[in-house]
C-alpha atoms as a PDB file:
ATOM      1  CA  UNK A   1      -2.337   0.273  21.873  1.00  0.00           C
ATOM      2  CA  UNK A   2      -5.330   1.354  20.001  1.00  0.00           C
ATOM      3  CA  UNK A   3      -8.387  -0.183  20.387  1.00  0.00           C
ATOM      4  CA  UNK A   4      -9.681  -3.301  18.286  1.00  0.00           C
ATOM      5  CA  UNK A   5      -6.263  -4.320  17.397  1.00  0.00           C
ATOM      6  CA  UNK A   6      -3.433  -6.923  18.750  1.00  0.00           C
ATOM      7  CA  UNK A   7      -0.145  -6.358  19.819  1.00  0.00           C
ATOM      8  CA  UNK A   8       2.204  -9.807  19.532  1.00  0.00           C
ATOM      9  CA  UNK A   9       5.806 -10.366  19.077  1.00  0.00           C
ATOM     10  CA  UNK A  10       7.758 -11.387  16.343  1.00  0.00           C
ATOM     11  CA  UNK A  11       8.816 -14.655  19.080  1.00  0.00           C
ATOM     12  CA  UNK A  12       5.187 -15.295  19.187  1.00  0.00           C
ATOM     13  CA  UNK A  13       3.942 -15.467  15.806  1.00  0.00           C
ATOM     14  CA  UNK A  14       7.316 -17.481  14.680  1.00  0.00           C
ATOM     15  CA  UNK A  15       6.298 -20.348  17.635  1.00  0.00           C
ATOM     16  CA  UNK A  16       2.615 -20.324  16.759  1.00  0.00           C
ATOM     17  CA  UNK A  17       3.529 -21.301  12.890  1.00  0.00           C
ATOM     18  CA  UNK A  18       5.734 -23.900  14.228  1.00  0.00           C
ATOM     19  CA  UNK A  19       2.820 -25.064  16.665  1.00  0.00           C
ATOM     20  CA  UNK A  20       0.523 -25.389  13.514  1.00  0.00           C
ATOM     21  CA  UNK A  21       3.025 -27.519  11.915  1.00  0.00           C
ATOM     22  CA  UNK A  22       4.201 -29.890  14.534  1.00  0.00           C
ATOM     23  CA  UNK A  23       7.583 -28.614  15.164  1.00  0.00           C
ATOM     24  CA  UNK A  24       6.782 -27.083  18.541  1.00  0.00           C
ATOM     25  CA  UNK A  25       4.834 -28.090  21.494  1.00  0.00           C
ATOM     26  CA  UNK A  26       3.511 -26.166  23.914  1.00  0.00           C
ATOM     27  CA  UNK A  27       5.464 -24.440  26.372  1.00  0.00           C
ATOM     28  CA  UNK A  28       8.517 -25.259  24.420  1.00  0.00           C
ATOM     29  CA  UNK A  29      11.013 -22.804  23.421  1.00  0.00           C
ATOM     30  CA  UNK A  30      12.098 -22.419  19.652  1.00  0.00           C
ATOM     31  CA  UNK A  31      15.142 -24.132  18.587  1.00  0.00           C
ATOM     32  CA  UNK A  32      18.511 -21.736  19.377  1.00  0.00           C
ATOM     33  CA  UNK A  33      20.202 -22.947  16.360  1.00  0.00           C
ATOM     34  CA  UNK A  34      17.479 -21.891  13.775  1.00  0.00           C
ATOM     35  CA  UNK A  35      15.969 -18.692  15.481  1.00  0.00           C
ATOM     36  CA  UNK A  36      17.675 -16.381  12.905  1.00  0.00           C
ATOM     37  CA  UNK A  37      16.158 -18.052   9.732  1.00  0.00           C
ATOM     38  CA  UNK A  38      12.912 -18.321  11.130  1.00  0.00           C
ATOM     39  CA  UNK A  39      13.089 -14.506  11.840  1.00  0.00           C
ATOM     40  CA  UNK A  40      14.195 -13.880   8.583  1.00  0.00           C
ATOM     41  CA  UNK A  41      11.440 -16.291   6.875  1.00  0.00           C
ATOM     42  CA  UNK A  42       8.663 -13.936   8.770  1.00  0.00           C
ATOM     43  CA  UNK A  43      10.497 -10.743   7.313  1.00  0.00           C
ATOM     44  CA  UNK A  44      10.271 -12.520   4.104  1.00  0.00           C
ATOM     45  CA  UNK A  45       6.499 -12.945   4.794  1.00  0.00           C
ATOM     46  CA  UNK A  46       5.910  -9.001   5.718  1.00  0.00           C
ATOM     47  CA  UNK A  47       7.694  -8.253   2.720  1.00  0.00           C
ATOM     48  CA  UNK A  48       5.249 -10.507   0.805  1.00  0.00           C
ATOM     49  CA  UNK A  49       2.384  -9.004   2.250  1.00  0.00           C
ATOM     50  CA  UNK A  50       3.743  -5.522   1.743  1.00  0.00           C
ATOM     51  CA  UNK A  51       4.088  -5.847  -2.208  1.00  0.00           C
ATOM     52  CA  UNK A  52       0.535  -7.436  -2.583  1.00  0.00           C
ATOM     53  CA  UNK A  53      -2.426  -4.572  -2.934  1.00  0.00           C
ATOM     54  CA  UNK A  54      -5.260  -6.979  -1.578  1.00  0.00           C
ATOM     55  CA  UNK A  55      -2.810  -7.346   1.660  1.00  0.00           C
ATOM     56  CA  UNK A  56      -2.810  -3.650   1.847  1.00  0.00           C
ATOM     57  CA  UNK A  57      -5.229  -2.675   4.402  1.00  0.00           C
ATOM     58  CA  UNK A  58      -5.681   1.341   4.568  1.00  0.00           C
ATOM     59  CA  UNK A  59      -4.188   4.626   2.829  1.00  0.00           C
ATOM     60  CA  UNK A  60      -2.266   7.224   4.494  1.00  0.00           C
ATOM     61  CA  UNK A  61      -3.260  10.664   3.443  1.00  0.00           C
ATOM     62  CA  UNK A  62       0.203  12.747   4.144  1.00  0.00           C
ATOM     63  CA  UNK A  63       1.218  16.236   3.774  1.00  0.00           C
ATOM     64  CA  UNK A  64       4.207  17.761   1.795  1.00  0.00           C
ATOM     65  CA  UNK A  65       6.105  20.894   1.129  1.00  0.00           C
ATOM     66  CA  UNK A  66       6.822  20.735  -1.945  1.00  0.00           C
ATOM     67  CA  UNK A  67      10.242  21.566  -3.181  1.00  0.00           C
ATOM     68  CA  UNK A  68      10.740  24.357  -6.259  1.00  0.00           C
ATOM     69  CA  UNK A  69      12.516  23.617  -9.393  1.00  0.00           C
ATOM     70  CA  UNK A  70      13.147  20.110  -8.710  1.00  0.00           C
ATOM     71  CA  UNK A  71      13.083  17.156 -10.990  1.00  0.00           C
ATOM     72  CA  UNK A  72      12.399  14.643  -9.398  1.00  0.00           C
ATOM     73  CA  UNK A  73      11.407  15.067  -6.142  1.00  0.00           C
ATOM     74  CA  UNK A  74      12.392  12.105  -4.256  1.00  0.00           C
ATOM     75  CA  UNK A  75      10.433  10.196  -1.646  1.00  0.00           C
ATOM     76  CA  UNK A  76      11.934   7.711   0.699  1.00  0.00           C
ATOM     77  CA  UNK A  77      14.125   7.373   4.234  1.00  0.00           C
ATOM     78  CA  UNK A  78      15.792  10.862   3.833  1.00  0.00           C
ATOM     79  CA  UNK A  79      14.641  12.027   0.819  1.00  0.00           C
ATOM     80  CA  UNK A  80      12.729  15.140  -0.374  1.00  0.00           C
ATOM     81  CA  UNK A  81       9.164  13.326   0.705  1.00  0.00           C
ATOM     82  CA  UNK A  82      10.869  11.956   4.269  1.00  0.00           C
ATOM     83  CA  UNK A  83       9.041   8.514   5.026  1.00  0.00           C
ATOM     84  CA  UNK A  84       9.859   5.214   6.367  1.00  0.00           C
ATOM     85  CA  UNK A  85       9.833   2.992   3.229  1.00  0.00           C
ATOM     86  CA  UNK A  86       9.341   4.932  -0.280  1.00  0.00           C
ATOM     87  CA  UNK A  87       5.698   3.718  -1.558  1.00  0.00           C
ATOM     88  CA  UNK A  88       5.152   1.167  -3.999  1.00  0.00           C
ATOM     89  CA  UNK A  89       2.123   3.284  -5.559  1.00  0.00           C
ATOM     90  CA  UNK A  90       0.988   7.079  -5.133  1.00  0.00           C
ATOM     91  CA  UNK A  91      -2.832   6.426  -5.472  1.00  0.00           C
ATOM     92  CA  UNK A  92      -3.156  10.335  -6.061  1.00  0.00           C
ATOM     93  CA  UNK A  93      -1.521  13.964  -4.841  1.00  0.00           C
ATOM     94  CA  UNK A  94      -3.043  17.505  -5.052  1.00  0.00           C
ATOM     95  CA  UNK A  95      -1.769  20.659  -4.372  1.00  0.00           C
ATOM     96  CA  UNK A  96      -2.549  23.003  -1.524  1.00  0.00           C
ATOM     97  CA  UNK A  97      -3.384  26.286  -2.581  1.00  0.00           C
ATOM     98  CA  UNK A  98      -3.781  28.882   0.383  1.00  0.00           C
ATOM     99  CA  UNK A  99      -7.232  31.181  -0.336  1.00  0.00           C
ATOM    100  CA  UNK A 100      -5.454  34.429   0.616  1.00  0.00           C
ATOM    101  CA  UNK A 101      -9.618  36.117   0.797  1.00  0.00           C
ATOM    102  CA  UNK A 102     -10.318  33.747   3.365  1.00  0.00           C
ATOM    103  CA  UNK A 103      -7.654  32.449   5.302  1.00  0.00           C
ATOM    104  CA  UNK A 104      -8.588  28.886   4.137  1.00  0.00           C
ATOM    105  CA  UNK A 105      -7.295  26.207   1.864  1.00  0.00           C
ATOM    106  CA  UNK A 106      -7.949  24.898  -1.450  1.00  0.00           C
ATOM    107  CA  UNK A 107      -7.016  21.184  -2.923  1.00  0.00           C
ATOM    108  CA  UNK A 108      -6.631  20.848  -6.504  1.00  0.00           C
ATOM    109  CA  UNK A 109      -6.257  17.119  -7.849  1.00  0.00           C
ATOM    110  CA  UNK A 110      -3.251  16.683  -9.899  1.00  0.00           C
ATOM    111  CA  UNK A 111      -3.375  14.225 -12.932  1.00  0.00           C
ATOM    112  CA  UNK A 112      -2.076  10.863 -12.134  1.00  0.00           C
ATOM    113  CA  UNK A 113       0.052   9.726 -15.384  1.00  0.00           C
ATOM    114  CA  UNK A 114       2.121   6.393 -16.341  1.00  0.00           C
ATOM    115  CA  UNK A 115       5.482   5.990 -18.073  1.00  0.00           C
ATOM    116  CA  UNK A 116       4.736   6.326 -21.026  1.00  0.00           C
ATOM    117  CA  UNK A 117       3.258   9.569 -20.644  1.00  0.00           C
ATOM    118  CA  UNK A 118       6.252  11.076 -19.462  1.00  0.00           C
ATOM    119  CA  UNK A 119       8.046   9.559 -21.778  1.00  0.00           C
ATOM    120  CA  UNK A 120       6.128  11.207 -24.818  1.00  0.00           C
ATOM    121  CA  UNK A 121       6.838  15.036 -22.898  1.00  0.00           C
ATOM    122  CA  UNK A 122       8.772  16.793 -25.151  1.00  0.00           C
ATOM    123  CA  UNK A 123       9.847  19.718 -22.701  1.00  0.00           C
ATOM    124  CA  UNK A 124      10.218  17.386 -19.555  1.00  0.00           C
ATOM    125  CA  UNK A 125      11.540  20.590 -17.388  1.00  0.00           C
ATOM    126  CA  UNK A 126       8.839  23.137 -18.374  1.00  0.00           C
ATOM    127  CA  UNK A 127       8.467  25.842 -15.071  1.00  0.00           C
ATOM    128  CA  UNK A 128       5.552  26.717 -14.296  1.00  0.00           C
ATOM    129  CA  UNK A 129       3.721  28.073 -11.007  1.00  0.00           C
ATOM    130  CA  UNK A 130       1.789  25.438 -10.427  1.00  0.00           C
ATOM    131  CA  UNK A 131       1.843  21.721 -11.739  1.00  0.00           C
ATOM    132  CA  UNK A 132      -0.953  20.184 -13.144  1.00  0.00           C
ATOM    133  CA  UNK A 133       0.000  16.224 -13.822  1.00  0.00           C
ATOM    134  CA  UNK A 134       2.391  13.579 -11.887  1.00  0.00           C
ATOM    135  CA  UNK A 135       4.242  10.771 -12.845  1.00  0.00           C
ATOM    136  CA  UNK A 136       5.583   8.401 -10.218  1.00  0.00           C
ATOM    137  CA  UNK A 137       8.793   6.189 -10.600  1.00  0.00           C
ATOM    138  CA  UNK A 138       8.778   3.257  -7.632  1.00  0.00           C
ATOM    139  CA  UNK A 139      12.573   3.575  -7.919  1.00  0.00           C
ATOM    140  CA  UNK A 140      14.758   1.806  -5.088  1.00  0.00           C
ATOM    141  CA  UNK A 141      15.569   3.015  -2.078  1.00  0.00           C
ATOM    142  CA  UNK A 142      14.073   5.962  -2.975  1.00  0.00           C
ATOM    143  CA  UNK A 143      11.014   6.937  -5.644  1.00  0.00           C
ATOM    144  CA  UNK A 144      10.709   9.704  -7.964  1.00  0.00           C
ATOM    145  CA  UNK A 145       7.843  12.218  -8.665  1.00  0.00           C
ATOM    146  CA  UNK A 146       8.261  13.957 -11.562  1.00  0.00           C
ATOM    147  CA  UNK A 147       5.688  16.900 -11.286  1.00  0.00           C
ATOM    148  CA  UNK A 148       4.782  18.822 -14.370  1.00  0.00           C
ATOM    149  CA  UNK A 149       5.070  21.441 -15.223  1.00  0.00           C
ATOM    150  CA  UNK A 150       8.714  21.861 -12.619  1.00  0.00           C
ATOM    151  CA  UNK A 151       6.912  23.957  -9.627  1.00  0.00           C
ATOM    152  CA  UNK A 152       8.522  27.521  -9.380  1.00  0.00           C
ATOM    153  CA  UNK A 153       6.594  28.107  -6.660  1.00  0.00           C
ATOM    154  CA  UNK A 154       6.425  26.708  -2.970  1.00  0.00           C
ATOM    155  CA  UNK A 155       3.303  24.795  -1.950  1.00  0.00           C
ATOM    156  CA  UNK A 156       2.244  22.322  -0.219  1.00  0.00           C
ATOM    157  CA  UNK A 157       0.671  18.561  -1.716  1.00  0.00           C
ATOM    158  CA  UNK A 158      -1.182  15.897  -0.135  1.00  0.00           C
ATOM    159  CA  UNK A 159      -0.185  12.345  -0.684  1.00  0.00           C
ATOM    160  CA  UNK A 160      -2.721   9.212  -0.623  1.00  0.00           C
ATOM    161  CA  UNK A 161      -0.001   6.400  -0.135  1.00  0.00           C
ATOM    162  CA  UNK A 162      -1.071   2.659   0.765  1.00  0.00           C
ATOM    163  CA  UNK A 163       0.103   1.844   4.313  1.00  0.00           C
ATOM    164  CA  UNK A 164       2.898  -0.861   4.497  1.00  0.00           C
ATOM    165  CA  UNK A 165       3.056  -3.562   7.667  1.00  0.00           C
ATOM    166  CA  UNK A 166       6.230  -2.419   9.606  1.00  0.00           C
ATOM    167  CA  UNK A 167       9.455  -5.173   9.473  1.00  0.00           C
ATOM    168  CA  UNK A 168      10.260  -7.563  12.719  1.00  0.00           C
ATOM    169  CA  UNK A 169      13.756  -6.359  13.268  1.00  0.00           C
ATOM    170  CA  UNK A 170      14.249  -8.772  16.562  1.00  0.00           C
ATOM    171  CA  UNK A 171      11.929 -11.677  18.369  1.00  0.00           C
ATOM    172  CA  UNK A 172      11.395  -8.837  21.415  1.00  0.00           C
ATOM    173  CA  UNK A 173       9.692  -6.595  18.485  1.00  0.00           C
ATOM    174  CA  UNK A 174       6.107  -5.275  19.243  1.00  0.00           C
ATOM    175  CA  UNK A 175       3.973  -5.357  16.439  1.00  0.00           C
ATOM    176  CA  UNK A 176       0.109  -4.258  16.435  1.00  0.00           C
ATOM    177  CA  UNK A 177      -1.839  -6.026  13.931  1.00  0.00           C
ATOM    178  CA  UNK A 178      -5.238  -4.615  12.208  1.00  0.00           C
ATOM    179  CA  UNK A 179      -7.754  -6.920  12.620  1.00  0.00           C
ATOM    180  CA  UNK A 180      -7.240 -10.311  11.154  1.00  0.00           C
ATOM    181  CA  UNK A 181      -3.923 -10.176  10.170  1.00  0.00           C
ATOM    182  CA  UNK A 182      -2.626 -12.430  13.329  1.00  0.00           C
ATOM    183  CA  UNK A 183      -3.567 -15.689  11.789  1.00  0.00           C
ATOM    184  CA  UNK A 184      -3.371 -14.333   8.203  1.00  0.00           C
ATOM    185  CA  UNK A 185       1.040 -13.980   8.782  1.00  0.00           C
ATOM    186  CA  UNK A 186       0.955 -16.850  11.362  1.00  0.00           C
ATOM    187  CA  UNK A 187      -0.409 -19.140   8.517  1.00  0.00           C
ATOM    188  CA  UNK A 188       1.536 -17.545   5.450  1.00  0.00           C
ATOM    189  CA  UNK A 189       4.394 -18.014   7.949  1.00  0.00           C
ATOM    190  CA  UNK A 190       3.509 -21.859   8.828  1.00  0.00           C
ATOM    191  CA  UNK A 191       3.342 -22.540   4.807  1.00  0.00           C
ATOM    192  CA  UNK A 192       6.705 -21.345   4.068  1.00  0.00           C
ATOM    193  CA  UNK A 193       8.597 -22.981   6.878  1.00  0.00           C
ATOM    194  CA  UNK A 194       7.369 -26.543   6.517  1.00  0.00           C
ATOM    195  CA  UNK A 195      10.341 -27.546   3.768  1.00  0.00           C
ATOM    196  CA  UNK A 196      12.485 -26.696   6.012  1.00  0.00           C
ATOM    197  CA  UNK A 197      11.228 -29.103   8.458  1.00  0.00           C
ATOM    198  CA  UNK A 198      10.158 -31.604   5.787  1.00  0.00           C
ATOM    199  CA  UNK A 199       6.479 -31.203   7.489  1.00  0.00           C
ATOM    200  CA  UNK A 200       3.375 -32.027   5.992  1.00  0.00           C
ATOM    201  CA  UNK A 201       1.106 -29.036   4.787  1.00  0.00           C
ATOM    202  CA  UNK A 202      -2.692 -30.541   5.272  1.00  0.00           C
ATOM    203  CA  UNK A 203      -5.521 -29.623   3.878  1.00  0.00           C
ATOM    204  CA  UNK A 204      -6.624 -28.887   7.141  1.00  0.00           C
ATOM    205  CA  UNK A 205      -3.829 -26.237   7.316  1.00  0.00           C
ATOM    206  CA  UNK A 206      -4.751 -25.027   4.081  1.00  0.00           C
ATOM    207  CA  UNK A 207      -8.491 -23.921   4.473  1.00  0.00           C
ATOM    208  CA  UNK A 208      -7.726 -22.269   7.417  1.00  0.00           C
ATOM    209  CA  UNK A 209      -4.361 -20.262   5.412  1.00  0.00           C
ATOM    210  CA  UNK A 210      -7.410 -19.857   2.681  1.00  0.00           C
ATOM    211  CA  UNK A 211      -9.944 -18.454   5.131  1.00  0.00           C
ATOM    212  CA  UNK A 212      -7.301 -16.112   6.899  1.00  0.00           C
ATOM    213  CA  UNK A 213      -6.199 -14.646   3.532  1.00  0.00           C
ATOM    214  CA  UNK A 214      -9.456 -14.035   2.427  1.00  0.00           C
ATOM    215  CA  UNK A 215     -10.264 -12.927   5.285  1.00  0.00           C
ATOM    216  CA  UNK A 216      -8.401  -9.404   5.341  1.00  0.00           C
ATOM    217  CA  UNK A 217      -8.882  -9.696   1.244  1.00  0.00           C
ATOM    218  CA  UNK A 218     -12.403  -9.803   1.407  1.00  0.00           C
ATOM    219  CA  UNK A 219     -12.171  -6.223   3.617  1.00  0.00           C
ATOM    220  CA  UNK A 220      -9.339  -4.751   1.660  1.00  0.00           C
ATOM    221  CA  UNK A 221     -10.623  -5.170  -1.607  1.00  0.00           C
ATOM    222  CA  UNK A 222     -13.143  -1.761  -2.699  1.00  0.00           C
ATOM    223  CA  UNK A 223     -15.101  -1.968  -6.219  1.00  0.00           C
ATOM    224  CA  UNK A 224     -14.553  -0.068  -8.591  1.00  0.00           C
ATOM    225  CA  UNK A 225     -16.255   3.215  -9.272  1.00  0.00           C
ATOM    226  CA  UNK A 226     -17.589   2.767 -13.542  1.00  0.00           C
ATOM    227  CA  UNK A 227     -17.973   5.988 -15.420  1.00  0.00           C
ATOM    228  CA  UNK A 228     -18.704   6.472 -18.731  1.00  0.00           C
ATOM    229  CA  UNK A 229     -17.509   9.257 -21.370  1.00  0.00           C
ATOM    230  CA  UNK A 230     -20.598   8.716 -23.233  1.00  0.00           C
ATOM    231  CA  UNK A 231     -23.200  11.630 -23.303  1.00  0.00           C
ATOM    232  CA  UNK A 232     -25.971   9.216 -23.908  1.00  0.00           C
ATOM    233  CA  UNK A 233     -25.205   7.737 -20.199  1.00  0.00           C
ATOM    234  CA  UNK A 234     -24.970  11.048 -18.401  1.00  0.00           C
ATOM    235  CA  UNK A 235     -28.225  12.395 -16.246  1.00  0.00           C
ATOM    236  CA  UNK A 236     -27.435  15.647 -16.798  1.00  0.00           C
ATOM    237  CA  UNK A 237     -28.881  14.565 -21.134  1.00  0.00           C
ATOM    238  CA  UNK A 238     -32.647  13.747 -22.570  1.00  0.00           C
ATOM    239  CA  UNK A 239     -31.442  10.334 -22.736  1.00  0.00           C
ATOM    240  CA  UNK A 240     -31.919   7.764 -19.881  1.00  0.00           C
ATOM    241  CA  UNK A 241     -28.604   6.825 -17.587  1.00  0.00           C
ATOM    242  CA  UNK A 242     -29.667   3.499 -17.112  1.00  0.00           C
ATOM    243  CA  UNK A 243     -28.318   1.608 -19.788  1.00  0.00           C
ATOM    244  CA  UNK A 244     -27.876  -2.105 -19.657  1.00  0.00           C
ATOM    245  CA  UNK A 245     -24.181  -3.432 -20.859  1.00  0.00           C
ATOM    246  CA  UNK A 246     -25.126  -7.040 -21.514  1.00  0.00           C
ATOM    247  CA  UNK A 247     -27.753  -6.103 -23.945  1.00  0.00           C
ATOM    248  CA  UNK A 248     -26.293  -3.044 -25.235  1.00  0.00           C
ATOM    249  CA  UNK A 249     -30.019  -1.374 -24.919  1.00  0.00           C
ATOM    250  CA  UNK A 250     -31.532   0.698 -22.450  1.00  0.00           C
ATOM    251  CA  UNK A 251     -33.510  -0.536 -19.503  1.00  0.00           C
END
């Protein structure tokens, strides 16, 4: 287990939400006949978290070969890109170019493009050595990357992919939690069971479902970084950088 973080069982957060709602008391065992839709209510919950970005709590930098002449390369559970669960985003990939001088390697940041980009390409299947802009398609099971222009030669890429919570597949799972996740699902979890034990969501329940949320928001979340294409806001011109946006005139 790594340090700083909490290992618990899928029984153990299903019989804490009940706890918080009344349905359980302690040292009492969950009820046989429903065990296999509460397990399926907290893989409804991971999924939940899984598809929201401010539940997202790190990035995954992984490395690729990537394949020649292929459109697209496919990412997924067996696919071109082999990984668990094919990414709902690609925040960004370059390209591994081996320095053959020095032995060492050099990264060279592709150009992350939408739909409607690729859709304007007139030539979608142009070869080239090496490709200079991406387009990724969060198809299901598996995703697309459509590199351009089509690789003709073998590299390697980098991937920055967000990290996705792994599924309870059984109540004996083992799950390690980042740090404060355990009350974030346990409370999530506790919220979507109580219709089906008619129980009363308080507004004590609530703040602390509000706190717990916010909780692993509040670290997930990063600003983001402004630039400007403006020469007038640059440092490296005569003019000063330090422009003031709600006046429109400089500081």
């Amino acid at each position: 287990m790594a340090a700083n973080s909490i290992t618990v069982k899928a029984l153990d957060i299903v019989t804490e939400a009940m706890q918080e709602i009344g349905q359980v008391a302690a040292g009492e065992s969950l009820p046989a006949d429903q065990q296999t839709d509460l397990l399926r209510k907290l893989q409804r919950v991971i999924d939940y978290f899984n598809a929201r970005t401010p539940l997202i709590y790190n990035v995954n930098f992984t490395r690729f070969t990537l394949p020649i002449n292929k459109l697209p390369v496919t990412i997924g559970p067996g696919a071109d890109f082999d990984v668990n669960q094919r990414p709902r985003d690609i925040d960004s990939i370059s390209l591994i170019l081996i320095n053959s001088t020095s032995g060492g390697e050099v990264e060279i940041p592709l150009n992350k493009r939408d739909q409607d980009w690729w859709a304007q390409q007139s030539i979608k299947n142009l070869p080239s050595t090496l490709p200079t802009d991406f387009y990724y398609s969060p198809d299901w099971p598996n995703g697309g990357i459509y590199f351009w222009p089509v690789p003709q030669a073998v590299n390697d890429v980098r991937l920055q992919m967000p990290v996705i919570l792994t599924e309870y597949t059984s109540f004996a799972t083992n799950f390690t939690l980042p740090p404060g996740y355990w009350d974030a699902i346990v409370y999530t979890l506790a919220k979507s069971i109580c219709p089906m034990f008619q129980a009363t969501w308080t507004p004590e329940l609530q703040m602390l479902w509000l706190a717990a949320i916010k909780g692993i928001q509040v670290n997930n979340y990063q600003s983001p970084r402004l630039a400007s294409d403006s020469p007038s806001q640059s440092t490296a011109s005569r003019c000063r950088p330090d422009f003031n946006f709600l006046t429109g005139l400089p500081q």
